[in-house]
N, C-alpha and C. Protein backbone atom coordinates (compact mmCIF):
# COMPACT_ATOMS: atom_id res chain seq x y z
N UNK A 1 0.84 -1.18 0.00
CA UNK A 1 0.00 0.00 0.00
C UNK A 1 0.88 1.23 0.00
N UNK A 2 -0.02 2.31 -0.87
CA UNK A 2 0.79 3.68 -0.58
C UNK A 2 -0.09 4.55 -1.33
N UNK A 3 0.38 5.35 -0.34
CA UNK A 3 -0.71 6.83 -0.36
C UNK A 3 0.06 8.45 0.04
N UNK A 4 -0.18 9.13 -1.00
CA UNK A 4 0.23 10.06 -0.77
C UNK A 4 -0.95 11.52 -0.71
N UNK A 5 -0.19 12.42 -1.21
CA UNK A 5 -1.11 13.49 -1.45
C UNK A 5 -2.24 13.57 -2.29
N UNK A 6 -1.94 12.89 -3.39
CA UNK A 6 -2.99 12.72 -4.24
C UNK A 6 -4.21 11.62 -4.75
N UNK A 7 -2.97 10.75 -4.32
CA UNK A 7 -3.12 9.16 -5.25
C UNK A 7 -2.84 8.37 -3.63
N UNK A 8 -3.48 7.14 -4.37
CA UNK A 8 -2.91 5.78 -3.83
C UNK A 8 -2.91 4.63 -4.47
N UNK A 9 -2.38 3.20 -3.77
CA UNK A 9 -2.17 2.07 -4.63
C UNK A 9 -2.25 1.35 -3.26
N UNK A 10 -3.25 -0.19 -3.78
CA UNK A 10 -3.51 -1.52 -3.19
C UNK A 10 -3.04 -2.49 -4.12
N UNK A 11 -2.89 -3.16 -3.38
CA UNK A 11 -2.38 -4.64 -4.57
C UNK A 11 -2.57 -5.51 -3.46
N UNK A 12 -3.52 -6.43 -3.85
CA UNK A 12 -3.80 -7.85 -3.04
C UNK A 12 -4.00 -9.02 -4.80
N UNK A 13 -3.20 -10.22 -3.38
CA UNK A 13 -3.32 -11.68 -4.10
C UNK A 13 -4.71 -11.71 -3.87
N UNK A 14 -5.19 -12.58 -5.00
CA UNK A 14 -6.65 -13.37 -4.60
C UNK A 14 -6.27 -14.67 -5.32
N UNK A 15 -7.01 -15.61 -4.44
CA UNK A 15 -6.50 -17.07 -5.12
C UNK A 15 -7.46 -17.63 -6.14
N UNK A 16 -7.98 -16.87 -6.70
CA UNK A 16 -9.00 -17.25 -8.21
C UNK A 16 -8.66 -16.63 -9.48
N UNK A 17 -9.08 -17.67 -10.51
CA UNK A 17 -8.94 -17.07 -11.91
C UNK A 17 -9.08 -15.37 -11.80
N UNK A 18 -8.14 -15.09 -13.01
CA UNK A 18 -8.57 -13.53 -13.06
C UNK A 18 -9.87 -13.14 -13.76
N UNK A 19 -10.09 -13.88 -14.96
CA UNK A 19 -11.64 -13.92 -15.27
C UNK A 19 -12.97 -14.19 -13.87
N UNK A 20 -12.22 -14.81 -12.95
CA UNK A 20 -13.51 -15.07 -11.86
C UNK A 20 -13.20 -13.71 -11.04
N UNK A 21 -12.26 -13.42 -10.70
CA UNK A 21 -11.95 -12.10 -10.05
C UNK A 21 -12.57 -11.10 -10.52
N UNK A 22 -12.21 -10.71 -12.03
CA UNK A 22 -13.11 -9.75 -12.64
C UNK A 22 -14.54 -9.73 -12.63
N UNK A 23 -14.95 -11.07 -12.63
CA UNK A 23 -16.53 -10.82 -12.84
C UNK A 23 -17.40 -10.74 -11.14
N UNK A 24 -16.36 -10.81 -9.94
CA UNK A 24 -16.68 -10.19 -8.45
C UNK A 24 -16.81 -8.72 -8.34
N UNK A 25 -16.06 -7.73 -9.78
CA UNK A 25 -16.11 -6.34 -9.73
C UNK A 25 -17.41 -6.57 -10.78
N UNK A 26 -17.93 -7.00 -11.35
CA UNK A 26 -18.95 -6.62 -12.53
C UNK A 26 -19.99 -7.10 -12.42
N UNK A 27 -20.21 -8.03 -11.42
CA UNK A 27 -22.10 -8.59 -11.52
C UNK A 27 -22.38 -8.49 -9.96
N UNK A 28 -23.36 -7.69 -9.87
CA UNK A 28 -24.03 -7.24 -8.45
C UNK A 28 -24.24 -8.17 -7.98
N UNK A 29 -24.73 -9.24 -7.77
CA UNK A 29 -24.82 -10.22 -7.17
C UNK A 29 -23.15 -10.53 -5.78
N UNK A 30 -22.65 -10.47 -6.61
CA UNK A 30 -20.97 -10.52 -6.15
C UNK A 30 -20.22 -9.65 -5.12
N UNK A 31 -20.72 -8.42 -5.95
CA UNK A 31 -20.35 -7.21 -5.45
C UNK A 31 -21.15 -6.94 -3.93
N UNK A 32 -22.13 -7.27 -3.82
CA UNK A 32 -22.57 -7.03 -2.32
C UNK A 32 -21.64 -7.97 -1.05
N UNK A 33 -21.34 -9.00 -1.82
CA UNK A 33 -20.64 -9.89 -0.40
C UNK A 33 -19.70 -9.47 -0.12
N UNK A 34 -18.62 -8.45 -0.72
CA UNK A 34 -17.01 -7.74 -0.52
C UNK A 34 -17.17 -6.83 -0.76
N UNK A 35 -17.44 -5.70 -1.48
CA UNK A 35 -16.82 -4.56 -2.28
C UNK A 35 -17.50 -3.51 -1.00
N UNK A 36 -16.77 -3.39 0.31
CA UNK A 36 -17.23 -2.73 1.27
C UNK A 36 -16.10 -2.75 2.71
N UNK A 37 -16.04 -2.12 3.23
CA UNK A 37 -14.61 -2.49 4.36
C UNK A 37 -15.38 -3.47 5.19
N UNK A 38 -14.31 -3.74 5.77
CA UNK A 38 -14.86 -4.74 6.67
C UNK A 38 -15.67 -4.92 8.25
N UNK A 39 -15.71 -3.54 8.42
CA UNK A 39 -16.80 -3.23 9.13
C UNK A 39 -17.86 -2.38 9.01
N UNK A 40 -18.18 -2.70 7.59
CA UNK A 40 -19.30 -2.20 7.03
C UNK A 40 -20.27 -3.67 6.19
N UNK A 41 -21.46 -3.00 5.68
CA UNK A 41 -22.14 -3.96 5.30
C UNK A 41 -22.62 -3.35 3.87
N UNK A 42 -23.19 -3.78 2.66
CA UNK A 42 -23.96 -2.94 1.67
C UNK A 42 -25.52 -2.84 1.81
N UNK A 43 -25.82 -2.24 2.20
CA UNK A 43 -27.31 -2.04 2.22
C UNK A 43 -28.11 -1.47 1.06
N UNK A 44 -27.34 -1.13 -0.13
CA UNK A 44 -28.33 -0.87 -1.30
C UNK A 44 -27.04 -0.51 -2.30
N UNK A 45 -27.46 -1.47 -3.84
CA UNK A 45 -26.20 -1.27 -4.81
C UNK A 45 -26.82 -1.33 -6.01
N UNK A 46 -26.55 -0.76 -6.72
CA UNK A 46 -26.77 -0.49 -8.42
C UNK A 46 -25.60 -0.14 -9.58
N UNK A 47 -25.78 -0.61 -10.24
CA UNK A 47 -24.40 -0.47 -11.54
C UNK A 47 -25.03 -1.04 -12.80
N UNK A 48 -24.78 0.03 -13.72
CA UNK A 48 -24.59 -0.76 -15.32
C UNK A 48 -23.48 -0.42 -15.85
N UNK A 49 -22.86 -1.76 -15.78
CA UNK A 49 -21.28 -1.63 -16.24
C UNK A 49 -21.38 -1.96 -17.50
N UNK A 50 -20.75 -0.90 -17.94
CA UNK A 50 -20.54 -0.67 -19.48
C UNK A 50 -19.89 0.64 -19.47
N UNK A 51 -19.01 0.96 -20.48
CA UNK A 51 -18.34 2.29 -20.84
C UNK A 51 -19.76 3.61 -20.66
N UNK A 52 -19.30 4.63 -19.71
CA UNK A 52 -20.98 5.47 -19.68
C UNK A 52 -21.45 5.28 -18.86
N UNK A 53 -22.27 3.67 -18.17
CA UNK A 53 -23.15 3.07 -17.10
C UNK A 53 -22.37 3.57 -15.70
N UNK A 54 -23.38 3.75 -14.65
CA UNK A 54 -23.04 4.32 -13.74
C UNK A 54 -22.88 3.03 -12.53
N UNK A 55 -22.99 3.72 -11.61
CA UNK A 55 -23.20 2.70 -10.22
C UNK A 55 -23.49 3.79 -9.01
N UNK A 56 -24.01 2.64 -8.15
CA UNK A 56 -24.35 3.77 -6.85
C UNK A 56 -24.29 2.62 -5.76
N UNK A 57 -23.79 2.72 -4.53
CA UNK A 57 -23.70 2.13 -3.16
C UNK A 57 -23.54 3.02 -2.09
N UNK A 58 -24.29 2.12 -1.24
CA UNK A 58 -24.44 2.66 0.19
C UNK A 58 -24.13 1.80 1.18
N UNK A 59 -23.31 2.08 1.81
CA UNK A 59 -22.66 0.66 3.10
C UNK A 59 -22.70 1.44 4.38
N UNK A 60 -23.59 0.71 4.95
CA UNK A 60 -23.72 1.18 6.34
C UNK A 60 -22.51 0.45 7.34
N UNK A 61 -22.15 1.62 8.20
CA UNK A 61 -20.36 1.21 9.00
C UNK A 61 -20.91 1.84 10.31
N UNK A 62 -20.91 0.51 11.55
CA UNK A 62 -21.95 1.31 12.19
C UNK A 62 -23.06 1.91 12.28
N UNK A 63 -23.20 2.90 12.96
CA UNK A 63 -24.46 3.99 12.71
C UNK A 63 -24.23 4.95 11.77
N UNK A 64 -22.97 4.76 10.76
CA UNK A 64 -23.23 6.07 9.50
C UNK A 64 -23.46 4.69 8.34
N UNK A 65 -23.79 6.17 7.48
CA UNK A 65 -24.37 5.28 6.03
C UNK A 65 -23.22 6.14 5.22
N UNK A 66 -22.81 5.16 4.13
CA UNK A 66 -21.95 6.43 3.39
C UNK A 66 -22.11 6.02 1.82
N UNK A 67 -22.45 6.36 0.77
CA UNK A 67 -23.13 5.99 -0.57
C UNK A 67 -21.64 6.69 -1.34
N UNK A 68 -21.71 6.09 -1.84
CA UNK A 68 -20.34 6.32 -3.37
C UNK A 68 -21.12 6.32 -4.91
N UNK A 69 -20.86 6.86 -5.85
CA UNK A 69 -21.28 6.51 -6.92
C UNK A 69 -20.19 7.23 -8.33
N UNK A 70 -20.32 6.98 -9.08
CA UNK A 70 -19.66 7.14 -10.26
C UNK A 70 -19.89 6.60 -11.47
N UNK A 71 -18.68 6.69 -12.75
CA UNK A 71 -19.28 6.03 -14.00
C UNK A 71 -18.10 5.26 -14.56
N UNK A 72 -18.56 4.47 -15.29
CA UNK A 72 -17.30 3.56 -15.66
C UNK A 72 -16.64 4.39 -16.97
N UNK A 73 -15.36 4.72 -17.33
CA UNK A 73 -15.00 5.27 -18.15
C UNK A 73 -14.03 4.06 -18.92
N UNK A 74 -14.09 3.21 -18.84
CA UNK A 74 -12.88 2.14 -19.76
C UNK A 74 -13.29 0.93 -18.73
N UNK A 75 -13.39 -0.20 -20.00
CA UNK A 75 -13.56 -1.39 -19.63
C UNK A 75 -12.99 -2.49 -20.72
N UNK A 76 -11.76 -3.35 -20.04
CA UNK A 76 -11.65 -4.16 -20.46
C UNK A 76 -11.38 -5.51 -19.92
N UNK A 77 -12.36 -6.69 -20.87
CA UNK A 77 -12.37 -7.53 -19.50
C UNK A 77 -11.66 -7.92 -19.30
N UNK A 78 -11.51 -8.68 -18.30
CA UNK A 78 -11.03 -9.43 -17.45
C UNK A 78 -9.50 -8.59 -17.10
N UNK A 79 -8.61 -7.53 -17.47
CA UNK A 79 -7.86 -6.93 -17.49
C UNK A 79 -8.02 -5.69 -16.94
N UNK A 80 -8.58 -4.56 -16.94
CA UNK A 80 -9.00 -3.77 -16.65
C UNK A 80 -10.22 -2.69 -16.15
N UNK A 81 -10.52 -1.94 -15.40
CA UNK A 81 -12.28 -1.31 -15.19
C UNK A 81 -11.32 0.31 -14.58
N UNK A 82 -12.05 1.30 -15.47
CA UNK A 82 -11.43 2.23 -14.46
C UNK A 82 -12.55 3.34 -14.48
N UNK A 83 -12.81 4.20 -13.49
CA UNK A 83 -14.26 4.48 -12.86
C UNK A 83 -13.93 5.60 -12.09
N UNK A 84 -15.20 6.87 -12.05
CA UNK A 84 -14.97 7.94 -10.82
C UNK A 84 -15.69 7.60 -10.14
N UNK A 85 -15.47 8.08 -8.75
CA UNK A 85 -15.25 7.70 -6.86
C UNK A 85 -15.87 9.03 -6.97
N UNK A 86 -16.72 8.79 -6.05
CA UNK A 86 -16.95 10.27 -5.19
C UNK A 86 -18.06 10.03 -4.22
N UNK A 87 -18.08 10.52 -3.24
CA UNK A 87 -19.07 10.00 -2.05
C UNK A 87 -20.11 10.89 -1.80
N UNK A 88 -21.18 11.06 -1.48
CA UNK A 88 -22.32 12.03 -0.86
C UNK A 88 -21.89 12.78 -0.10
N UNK A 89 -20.63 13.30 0.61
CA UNK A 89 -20.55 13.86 1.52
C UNK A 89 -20.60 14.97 0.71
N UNK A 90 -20.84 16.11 1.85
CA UNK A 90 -20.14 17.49 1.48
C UNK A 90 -19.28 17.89 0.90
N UNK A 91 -18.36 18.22 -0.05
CA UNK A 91 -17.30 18.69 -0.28
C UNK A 91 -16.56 17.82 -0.87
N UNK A 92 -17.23 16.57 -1.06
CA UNK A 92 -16.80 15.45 -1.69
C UNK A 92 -16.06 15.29 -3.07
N UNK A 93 -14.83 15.36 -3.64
CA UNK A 93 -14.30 15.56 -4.93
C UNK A 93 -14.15 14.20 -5.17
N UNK A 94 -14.38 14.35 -6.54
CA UNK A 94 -14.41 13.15 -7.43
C UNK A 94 -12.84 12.83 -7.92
N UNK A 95 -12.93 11.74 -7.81
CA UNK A 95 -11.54 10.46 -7.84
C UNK A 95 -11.49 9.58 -9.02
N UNK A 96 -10.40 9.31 -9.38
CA UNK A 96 -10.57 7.97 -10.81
C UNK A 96 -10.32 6.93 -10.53
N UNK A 97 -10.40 6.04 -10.30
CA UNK A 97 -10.05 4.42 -9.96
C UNK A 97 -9.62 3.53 -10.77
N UNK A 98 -8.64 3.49 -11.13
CA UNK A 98 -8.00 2.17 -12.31
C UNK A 98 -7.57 1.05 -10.87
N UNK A 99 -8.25 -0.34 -11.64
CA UNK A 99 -8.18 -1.60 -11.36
C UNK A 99 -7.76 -2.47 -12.65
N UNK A 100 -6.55 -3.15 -12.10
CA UNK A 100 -5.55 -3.89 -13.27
C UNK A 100 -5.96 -5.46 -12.34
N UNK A 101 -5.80 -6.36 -13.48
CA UNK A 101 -6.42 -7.89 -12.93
C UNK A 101 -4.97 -8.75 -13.78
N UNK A 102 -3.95 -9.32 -13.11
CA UNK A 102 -3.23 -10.01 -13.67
C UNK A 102 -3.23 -11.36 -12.82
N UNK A 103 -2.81 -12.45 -14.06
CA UNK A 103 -2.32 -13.66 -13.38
C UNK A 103 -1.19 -13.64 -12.43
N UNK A 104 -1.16 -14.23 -11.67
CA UNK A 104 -0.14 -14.58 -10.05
C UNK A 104 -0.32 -16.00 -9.93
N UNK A 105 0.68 -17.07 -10.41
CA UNK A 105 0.58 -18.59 -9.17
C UNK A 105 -0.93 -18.81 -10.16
N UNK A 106 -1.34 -18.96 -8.86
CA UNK A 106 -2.32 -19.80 -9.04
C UNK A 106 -3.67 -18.91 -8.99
N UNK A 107 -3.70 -17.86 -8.74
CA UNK A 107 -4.73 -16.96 -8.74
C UNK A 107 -4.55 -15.60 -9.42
N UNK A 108 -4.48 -14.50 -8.71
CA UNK A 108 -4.77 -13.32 -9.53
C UNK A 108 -3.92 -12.36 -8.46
N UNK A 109 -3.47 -11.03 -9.24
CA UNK A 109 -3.24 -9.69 -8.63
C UNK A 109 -4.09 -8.93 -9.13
N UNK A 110 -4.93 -8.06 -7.96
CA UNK A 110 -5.35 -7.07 -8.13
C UNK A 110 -4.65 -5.66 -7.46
N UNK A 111 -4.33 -4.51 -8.41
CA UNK A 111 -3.92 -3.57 -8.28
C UNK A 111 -4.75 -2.34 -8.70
N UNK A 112 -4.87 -1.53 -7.42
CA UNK A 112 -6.10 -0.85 -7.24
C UNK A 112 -5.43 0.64 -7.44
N UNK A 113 -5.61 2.01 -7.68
CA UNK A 113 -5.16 2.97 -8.09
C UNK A 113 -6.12 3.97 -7.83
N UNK A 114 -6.21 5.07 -7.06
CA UNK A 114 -6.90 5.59 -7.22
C UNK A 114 -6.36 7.51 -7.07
N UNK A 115 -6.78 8.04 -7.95
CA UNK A 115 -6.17 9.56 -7.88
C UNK A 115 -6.85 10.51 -8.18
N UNK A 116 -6.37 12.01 -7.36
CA UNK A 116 -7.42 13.16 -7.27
C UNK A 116 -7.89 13.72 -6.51
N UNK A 117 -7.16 13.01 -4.99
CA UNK A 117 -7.53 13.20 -3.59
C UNK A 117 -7.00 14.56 -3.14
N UNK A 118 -7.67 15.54 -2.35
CA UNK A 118 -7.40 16.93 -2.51
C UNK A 118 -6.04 17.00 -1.13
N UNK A 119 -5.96 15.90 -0.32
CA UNK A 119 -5.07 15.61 0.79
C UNK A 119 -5.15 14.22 1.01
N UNK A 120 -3.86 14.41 2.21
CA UNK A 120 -3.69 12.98 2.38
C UNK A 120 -4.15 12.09 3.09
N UNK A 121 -4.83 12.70 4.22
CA UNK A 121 -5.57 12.38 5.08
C UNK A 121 -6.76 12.05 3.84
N UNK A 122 -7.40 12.05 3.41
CA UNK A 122 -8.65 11.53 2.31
C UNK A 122 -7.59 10.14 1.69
N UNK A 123 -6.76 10.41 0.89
CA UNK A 123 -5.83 9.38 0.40
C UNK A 123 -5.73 8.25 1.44
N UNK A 124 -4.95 8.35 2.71
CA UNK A 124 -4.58 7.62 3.56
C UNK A 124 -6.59 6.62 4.03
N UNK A 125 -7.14 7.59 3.94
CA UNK A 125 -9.43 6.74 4.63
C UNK A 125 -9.27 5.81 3.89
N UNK A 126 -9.28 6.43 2.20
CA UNK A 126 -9.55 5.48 1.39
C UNK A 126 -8.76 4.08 1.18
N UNK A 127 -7.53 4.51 0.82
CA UNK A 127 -6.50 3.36 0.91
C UNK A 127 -6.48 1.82 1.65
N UNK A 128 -7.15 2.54 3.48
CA UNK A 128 -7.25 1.57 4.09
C UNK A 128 -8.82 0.86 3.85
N UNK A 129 -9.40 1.83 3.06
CA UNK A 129 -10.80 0.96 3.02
C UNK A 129 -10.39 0.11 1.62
N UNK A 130 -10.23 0.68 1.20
CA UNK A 130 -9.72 -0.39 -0.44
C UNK A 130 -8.76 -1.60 0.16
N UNK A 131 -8.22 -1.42 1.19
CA UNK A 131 -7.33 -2.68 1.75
C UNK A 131 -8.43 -3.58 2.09
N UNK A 132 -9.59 -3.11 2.87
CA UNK A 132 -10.04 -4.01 3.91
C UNK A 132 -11.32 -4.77 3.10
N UNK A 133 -11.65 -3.82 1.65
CA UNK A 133 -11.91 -4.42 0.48
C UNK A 133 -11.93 -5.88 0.14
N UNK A 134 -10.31 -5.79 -0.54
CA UNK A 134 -9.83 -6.27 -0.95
C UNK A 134 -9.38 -7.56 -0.37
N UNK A 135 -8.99 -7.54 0.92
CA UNK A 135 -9.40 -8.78 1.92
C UNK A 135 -10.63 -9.58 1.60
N UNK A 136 -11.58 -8.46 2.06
CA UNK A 136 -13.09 -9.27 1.48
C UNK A 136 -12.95 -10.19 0.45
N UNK A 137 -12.76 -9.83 -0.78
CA UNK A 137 -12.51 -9.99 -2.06
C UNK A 137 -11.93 -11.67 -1.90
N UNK A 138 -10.71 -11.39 -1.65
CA UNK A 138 -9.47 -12.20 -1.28
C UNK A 138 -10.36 -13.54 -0.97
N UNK A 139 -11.00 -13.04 0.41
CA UNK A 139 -12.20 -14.62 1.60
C UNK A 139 -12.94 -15.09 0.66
N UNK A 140 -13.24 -14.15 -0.19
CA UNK A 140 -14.65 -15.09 -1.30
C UNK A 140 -14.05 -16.42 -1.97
N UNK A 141 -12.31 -16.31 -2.26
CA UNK A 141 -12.07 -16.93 -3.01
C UNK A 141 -11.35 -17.93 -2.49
N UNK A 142 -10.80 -17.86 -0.77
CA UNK A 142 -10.48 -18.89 -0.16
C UNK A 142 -11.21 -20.06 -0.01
């Protein structure tokens, strides 16, 4: 992991095909059991993934709710998805997210990217939630 002023980067093993990996970021069904930190839950998700198609989530963490949404700007499968971040809050600036899907062994690397963060303290929230992600991610496939 690393995070700076602007940007950051995750990279987790997952022990499944990268085609099965990819399709845990692309069919809702999937996406509700991980794509959330780990002490949060998804309580309402929508996406049409396609170049254009949007998405919207809300994961309740505790007693806050916090909703993200954005649009997919590049998709290729099983290789690539890259997408703007931006949350309901106040003051909330919008982020780009490139996700790279390569073979590793016997499973997959995912390398997560995300940049546009106005400080580092925002860089450093996210980072660790994309870690605790990505764990998720990781358990589905143990």
């Amino acid at each position: 992991m690393t995070a700076n002023k602007n940007s950051l980067r995750v990279t987790q093993f997952i022990g499944g095909e990268r085609k099965q990996v990819f399709q845990a970021w692309t069919d809702a069904d999937m996406v509700v059991k991980w794509l959330y930190p780990e002490e949060c839950r998804v309580i309402a998700n929508a996406a049409q993934v396609e170049v254009g198609g949007t998405y919207r989530e809300t994961m309740k963490c505790g007693s806050d709710i916090h909703t993200v949404f954005g649009t997919y700007r590049k998709i290729i499968p099983n290789r690539k998805l890259i997408f703007t971040h931006q949350g309901e809050e106040p003051n909330a600036g919008q982020t780009e997210v490139s996700v790279d899907f390569a073979d590793k062994d016997s499973g997959s690397i995912v390398t997560l990217t995300q940049k546009g963060f106005t400080d580092a303290a925002t860089a450093k929230d996210h980072e660790e939630g994309w870690a605790s992600a990505l764990r998720n991610l990781a358990q589905q496939f143990s």
